[in-house]
C-alpha atoms as a PDB file:
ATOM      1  CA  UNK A   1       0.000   0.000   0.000  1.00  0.00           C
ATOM      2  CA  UNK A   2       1.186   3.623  -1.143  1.00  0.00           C
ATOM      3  CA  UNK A   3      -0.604   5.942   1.541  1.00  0.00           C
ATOM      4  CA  UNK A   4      -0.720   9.306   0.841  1.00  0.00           C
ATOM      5  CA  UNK A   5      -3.341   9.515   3.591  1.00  0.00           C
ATOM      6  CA  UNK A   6      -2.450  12.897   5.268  1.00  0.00           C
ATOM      7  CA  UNK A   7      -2.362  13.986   9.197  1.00  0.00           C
ATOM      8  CA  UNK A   8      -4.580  13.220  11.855  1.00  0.00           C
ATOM      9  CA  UNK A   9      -6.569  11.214   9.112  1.00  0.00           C
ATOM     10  CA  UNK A  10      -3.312   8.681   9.407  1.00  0.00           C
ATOM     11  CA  UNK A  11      -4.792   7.993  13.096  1.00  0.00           C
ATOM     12  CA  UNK A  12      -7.801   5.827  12.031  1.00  0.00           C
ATOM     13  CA  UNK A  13      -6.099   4.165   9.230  1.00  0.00           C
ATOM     14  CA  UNK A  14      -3.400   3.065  11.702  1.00  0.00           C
ATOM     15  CA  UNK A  15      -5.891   1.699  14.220  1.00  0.00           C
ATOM     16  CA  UNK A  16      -7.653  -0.238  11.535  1.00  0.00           C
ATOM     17  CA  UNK A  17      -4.853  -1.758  10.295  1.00  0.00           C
ATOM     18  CA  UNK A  18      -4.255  -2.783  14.058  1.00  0.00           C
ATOM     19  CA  UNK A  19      -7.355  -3.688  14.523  1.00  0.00           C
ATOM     20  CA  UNK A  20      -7.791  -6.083  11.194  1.00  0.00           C
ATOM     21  CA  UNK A  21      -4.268  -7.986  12.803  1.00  0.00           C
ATOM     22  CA  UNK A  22      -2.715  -7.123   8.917  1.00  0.00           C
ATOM     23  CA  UNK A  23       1.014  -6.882   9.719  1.00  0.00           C
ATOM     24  CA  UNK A  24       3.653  -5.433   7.677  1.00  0.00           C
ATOM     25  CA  UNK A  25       4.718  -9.016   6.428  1.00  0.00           C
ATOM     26  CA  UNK A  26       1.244  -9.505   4.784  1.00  0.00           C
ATOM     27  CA  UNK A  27       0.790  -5.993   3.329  1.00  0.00           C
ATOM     28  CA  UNK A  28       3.634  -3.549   3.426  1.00  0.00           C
ATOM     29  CA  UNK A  29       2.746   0.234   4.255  1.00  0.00           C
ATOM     30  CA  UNK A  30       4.847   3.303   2.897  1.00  0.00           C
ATOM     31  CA  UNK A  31       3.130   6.150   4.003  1.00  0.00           C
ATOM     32  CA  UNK A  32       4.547   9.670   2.663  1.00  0.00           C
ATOM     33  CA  UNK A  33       2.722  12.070   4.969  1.00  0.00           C
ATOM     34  CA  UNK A  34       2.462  10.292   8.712  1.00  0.00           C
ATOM     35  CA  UNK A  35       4.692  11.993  11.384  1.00  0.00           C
ATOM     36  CA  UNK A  36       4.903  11.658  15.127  1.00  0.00           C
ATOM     37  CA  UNK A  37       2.029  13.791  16.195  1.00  0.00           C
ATOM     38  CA  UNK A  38       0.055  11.344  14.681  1.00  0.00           C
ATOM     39  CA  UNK A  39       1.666   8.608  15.952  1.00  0.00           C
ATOM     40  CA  UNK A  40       1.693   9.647  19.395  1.00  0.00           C
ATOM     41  CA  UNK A  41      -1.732   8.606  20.171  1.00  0.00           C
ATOM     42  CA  UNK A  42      -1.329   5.105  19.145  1.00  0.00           C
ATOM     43  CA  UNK A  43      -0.422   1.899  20.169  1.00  0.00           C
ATOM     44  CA  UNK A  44       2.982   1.134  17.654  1.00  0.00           C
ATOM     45  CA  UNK A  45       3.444  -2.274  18.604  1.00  0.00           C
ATOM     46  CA  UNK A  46       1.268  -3.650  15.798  1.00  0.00           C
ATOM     47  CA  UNK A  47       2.963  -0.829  13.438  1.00  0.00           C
ATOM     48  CA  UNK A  48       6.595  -2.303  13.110  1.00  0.00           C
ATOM     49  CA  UNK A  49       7.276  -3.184   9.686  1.00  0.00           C
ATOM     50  CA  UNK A  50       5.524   0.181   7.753  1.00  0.00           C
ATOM     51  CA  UNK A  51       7.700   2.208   6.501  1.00  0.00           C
ATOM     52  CA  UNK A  52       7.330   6.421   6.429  1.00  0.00           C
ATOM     53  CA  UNK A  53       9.173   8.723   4.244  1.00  0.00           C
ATOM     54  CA  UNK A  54       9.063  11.547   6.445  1.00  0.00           C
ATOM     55  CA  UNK A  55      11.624  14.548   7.482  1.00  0.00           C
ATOM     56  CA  UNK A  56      12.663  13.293  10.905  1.00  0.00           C
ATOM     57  CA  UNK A  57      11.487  11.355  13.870  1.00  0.00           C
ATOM     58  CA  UNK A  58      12.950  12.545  17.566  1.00  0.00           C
ATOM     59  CA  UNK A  59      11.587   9.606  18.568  1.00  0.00           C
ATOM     60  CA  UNK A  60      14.389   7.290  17.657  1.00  0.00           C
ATOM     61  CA  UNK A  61      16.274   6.161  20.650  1.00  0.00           C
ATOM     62  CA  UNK A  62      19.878   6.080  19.884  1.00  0.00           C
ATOM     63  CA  UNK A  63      22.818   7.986  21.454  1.00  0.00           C
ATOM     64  CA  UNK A  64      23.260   9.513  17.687  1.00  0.00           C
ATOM     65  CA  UNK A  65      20.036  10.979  17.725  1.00  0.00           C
ATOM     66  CA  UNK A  66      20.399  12.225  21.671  1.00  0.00           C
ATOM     67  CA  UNK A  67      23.410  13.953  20.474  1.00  0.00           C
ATOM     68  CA  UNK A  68      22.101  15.114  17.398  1.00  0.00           C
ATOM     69  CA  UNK A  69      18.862  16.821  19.582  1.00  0.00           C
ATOM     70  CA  UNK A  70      20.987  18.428  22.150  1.00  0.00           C
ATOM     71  CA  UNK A  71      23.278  19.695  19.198  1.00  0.00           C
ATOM     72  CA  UNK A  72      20.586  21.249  18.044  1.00  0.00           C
ATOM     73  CA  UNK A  73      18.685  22.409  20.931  1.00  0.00           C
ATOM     74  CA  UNK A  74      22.154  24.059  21.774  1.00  0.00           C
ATOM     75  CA  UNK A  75      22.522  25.518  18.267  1.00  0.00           C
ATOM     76  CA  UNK A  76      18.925  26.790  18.181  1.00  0.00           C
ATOM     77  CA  UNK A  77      19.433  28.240  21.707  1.00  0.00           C
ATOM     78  CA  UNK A  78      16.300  26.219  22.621  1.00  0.00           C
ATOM     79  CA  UNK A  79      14.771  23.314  23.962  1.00  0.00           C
ATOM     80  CA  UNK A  80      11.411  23.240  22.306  1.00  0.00           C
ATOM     81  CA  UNK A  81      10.689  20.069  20.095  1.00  0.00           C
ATOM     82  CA  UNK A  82      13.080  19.288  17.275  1.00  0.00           C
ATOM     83  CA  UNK A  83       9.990  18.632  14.852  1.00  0.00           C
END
């Protein structure tokens, strides 16, 4: 599937998908407009396997992208959100 299925719209097609057990394996997801606000509000465990083409995630927990956010946040002079 090639979703072009855009913000908080993303939301309900997630759950579905969740809901309907179809995992990555059976039918692969590329989604070009999902983000993390959207994907706050929903359970990701069923999610792993889509893919998203999207600008960045903060999200990622990895030393590189800790140091990468407090480069920033100390470049920008600001701790607000990176995204």
């Amino acid at each position: 599937v090639v979703s072009t299925v855009n913000g908080d719209a993303n939301v309900p097609f997630y759950k579905e998908l969740g809901n309907q057990g179809i995992k990555a394996e059976d039918i692969p997801v590329m989604a070009f407009s999902v983000g993390e606000e959207e994907l706050a509000g929903l359970d990701t465990a069923p999610l792993v396997g889509p893919l998203a083409a999207w600008n960045y995630f903060q999200s990622i927990d990895t030393p590189e992208n800790a140091k990468f956010i407090a480069d920033w946040h100390k470049f920008i002079k600001n701790d607000k959100r990176t995204t």
